[in-house]
C-alpha atoms as a PDB file:
ATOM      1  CA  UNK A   1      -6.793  16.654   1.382  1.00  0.00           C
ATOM      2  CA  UNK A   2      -3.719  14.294   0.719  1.00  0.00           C
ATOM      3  CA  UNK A   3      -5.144  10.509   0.925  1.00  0.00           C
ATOM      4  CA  UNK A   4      -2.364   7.758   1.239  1.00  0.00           C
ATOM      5  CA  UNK A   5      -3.587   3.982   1.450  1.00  0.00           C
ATOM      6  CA  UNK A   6      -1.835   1.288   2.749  1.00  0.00           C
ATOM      7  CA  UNK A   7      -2.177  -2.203   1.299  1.00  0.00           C
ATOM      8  CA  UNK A   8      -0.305  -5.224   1.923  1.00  0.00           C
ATOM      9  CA  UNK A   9       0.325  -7.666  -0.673  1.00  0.00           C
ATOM     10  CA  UNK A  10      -2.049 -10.563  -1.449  1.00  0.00           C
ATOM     11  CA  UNK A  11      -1.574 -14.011  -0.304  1.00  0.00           C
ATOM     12  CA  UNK A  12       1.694 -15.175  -1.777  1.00  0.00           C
ATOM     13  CA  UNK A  13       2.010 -19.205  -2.266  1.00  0.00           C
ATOM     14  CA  UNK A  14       4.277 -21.297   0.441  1.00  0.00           C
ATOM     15  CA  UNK A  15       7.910 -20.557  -0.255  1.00  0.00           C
ATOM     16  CA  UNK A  16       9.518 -23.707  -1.645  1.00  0.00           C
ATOM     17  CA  UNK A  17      12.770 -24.620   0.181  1.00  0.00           C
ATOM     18  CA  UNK A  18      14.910 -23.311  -3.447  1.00  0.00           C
ATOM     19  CA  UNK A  19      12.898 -20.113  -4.163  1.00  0.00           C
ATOM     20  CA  UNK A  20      13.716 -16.863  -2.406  1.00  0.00           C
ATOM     21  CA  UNK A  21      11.090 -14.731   0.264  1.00  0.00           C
ATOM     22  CA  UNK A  22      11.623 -12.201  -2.798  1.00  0.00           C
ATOM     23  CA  UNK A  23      10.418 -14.233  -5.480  1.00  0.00           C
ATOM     24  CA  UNK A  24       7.303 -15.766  -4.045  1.00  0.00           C
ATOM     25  CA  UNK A  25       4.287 -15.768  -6.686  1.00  0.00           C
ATOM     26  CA  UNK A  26       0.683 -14.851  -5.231  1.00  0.00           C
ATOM     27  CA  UNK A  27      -1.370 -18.097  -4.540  1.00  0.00           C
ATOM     28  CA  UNK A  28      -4.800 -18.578  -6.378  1.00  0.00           C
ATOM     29  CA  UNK A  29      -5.944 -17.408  -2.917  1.00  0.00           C
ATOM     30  CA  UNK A  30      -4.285 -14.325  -3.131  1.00  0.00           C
ATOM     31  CA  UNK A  31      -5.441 -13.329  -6.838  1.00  0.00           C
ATOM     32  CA  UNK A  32      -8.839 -13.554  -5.675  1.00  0.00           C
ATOM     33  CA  UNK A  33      -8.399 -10.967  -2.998  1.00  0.00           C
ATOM     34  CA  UNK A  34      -6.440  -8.803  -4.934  1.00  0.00           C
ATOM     35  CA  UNK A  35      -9.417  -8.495  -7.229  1.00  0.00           C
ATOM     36  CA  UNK A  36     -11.158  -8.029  -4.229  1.00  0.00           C
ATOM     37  CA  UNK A  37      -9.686  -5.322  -2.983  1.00  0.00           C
ATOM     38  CA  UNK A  38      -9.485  -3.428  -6.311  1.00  0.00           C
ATOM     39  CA  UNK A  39     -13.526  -4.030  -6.728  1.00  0.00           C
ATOM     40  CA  UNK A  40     -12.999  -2.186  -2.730  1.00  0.00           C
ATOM     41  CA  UNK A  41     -10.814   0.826  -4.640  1.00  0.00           C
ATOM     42  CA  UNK A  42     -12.701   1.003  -7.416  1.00  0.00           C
ATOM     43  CA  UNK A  43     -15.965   1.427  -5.435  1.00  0.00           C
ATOM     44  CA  UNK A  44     -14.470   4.408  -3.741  1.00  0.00           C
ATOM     45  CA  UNK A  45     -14.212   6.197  -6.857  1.00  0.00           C
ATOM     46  CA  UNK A  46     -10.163   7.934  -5.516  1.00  0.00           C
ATOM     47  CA  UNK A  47      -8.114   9.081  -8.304  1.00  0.00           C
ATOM     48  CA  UNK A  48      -5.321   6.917  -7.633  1.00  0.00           C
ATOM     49  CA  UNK A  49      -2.251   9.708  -8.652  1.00  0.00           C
ATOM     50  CA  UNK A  50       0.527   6.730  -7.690  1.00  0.00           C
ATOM     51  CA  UNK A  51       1.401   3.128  -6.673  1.00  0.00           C
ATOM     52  CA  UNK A  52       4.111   2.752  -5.040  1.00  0.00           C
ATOM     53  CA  UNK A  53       5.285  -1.289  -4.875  1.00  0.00           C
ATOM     54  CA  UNK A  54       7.617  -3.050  -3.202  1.00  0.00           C
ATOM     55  CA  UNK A  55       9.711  -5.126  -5.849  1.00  0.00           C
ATOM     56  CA  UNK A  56       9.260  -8.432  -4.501  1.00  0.00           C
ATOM     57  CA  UNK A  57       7.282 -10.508  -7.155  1.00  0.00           C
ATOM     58  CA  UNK A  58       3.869 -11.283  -4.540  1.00  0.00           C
ATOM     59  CA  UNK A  59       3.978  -7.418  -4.527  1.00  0.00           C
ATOM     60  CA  UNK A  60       3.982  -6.639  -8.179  1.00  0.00           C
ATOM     61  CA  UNK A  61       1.598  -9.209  -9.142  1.00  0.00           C
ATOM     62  CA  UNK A  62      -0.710  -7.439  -6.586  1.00  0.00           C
ATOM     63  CA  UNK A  63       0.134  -4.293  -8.298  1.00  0.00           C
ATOM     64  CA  UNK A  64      -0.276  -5.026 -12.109  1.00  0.00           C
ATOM     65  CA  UNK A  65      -4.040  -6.567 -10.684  1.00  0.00           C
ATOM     66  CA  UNK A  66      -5.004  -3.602  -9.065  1.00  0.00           C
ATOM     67  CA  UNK A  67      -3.479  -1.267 -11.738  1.00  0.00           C
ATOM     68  CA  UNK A  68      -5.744  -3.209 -14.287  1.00  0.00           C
ATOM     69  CA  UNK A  69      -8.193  -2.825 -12.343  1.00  0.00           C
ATOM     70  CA  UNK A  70      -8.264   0.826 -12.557  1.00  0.00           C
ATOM     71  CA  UNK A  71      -6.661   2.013 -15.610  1.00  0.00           C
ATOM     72  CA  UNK A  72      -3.372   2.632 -13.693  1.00  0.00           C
ATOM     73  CA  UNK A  73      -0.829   0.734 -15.032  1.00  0.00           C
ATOM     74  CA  UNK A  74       1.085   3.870 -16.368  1.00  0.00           C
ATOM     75  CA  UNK A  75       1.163   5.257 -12.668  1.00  0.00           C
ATOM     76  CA  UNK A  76       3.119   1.808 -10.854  1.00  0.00           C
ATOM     77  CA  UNK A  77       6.655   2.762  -9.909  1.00  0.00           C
ATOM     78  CA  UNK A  78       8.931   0.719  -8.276  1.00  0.00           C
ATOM     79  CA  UNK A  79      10.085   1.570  -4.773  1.00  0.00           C
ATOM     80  CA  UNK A  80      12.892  -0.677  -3.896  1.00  0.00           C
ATOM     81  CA  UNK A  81      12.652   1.405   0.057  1.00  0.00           C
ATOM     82  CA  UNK A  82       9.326  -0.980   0.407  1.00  0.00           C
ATOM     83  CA  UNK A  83      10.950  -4.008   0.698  1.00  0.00           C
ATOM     84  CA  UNK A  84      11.122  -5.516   3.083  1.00  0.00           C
ATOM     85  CA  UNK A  85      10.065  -2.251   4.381  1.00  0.00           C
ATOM     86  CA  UNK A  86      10.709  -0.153   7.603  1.00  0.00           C
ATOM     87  CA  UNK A  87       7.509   2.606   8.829  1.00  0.00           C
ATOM     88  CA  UNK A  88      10.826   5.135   8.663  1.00  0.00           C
ATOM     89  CA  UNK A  89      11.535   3.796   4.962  1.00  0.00           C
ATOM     90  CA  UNK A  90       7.810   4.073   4.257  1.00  0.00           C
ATOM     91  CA  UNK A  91       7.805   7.613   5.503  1.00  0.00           C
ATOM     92  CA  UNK A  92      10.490   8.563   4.015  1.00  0.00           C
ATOM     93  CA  UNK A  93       9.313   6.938   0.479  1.00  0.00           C
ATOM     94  CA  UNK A  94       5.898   9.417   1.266  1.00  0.00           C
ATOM     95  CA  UNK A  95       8.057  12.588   2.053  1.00  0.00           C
ATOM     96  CA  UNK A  96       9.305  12.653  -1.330  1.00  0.00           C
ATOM     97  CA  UNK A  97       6.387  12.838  -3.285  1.00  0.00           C
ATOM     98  CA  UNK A  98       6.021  15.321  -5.504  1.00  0.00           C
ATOM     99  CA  UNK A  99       3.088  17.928  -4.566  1.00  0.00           C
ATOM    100  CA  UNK A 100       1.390  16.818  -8.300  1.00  0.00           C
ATOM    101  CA  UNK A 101       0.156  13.791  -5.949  1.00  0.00           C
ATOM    102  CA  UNK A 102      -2.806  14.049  -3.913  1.00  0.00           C
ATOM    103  CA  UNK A 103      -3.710  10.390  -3.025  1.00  0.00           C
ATOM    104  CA  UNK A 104      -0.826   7.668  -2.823  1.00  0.00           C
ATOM    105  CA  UNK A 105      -1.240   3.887  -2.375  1.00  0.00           C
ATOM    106  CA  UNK A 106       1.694   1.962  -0.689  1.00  0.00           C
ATOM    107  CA  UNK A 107       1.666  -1.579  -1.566  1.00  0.00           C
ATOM    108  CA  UNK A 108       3.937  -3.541   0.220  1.00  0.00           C
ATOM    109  CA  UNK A 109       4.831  -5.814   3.461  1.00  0.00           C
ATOM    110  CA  UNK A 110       4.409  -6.204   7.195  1.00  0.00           C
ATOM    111  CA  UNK A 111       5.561  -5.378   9.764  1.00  0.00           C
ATOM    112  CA  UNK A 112       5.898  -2.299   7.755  1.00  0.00           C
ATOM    113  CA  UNK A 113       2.502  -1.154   6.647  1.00  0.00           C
ATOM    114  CA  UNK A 114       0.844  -2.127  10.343  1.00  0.00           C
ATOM    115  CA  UNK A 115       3.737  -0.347  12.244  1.00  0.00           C
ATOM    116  CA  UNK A 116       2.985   2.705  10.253  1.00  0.00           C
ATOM    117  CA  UNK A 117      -0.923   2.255  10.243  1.00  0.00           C
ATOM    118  CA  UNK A 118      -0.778   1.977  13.975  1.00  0.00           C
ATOM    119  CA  UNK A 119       1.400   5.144  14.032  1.00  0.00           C
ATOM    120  CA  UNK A 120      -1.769   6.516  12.226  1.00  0.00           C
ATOM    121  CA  UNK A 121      -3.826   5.317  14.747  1.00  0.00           C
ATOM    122  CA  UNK A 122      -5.747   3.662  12.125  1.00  0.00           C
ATOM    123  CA  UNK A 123      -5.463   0.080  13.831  1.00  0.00           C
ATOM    124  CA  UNK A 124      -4.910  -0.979  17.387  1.00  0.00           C
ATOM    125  CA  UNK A 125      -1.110  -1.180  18.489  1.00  0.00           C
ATOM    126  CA  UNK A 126      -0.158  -4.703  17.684  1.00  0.00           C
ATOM    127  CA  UNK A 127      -2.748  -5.399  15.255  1.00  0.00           C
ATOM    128  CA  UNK A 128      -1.181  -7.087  11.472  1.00  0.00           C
ATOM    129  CA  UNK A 129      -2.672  -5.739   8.409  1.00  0.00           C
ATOM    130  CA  UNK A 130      -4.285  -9.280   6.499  1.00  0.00           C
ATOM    131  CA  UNK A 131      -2.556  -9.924   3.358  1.00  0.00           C
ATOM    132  CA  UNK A 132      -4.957  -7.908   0.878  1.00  0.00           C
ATOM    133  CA  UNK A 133      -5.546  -5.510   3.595  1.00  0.00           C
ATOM    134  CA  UNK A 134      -6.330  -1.988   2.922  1.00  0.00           C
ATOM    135  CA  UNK A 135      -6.784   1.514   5.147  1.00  0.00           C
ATOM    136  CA  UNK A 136      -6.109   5.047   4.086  1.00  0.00           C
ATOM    137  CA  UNK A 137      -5.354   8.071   6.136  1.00  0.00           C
ATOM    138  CA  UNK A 138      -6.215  11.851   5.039  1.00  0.00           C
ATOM    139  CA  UNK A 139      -3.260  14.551   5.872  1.00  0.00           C
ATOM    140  CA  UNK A 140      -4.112  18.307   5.773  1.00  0.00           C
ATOM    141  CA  UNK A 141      -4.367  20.077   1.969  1.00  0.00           C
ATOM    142  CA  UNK A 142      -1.919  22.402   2.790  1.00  0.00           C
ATOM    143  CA  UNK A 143       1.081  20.203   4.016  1.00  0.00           C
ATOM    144  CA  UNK A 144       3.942  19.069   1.929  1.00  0.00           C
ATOM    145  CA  UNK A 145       4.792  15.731   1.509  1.00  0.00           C
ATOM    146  CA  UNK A 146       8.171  16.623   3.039  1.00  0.00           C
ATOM    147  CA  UNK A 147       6.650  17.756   6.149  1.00  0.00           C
ATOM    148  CA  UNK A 148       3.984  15.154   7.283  1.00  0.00           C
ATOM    149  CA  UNK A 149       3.848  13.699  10.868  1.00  0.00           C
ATOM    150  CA  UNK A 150       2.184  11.296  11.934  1.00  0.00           C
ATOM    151  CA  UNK A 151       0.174  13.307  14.283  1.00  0.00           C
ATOM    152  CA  UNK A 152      -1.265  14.728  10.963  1.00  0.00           C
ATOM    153  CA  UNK A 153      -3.061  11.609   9.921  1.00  0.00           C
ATOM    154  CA  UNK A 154      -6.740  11.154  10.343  1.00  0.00           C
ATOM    155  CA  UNK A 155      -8.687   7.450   9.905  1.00  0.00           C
ATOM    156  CA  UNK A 156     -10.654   7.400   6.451  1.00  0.00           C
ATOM    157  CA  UNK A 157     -13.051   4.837   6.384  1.00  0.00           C
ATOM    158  CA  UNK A 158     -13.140   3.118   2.285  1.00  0.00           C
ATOM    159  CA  UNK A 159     -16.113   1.402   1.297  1.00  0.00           C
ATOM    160  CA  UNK A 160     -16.532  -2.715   2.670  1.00  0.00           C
END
């Protein structure tokens, strides 16, 4: 089974009215459930093959805390199609994997993440993934990156 999970970033601090959306830092807030939610991936015990990040700074920091949470620093690569982000720039980001992948985590930015989650059905149309939020979906072994559909996708629940 192919596993991708979708987080959004952690809880970036207030944008001051000289810095850029791009270069917002996390808040203290937002480091503590970024730990959070790798203590949530590390519990699951998934071979993380590949982290795909946005480039905005909120999103990296979120990255280099999960990735040192589980020994996956070597497997961050930057995906300048995350940000801000489309579900068709997400997809599209997925359908290029190389088959060498088997699970994939997204980290990046609404509305991006919950459009394509909902396409997933694996929130309620109209519901925001929480900055820090996580949810994976399982795809079929046998599919190619290049050819999954959202119809594919099935809910996997990740430890609380």
């Amino acid at each position: 089974m192919k596993r991708v999970l979708l987080l959004r970033h952690a809880e970036a601090r207030a944008a001051h009215s000289d810095e850029a959306d791009f270069d917002r830092p996390l808040s203290e807030r937002g480091r503590s459930a970024a730990h959070a939610a790798t203590a949530r991936l590390a519990t699951s015990q998934l071979r993380i093959d590949a982290l795909y990040v946005s480039p905005a700074l909120r999103t990296r920091q979120t990255a280099q805390i999960i990735a040192a949470g589980l020994d996956a620093a070597e497997r961050i690569r930057l995906a300048p199609t995350l940000y801000p982000g489309t579900a068709e720039s997400l997809w599209a980001t997925l359908q290029q994997l190389d088959e060498q992948v088997h699970c994939v985590l997204l980290l990046g930015h609404n509305p991006a993440l919950s459009e394509l989650a909902s396409q997933w059905r694996l929130c309620a149309p109209g519901t925001e993934l929480p900055t820090a939020g996580l949810c994976m979906a399982g795809f079929p072994a046998g599919i190619r990156w290049s050819s999954l559909r959202p119809e594919q996708a099935s809910p996997l629940a990740l430890p609380a």
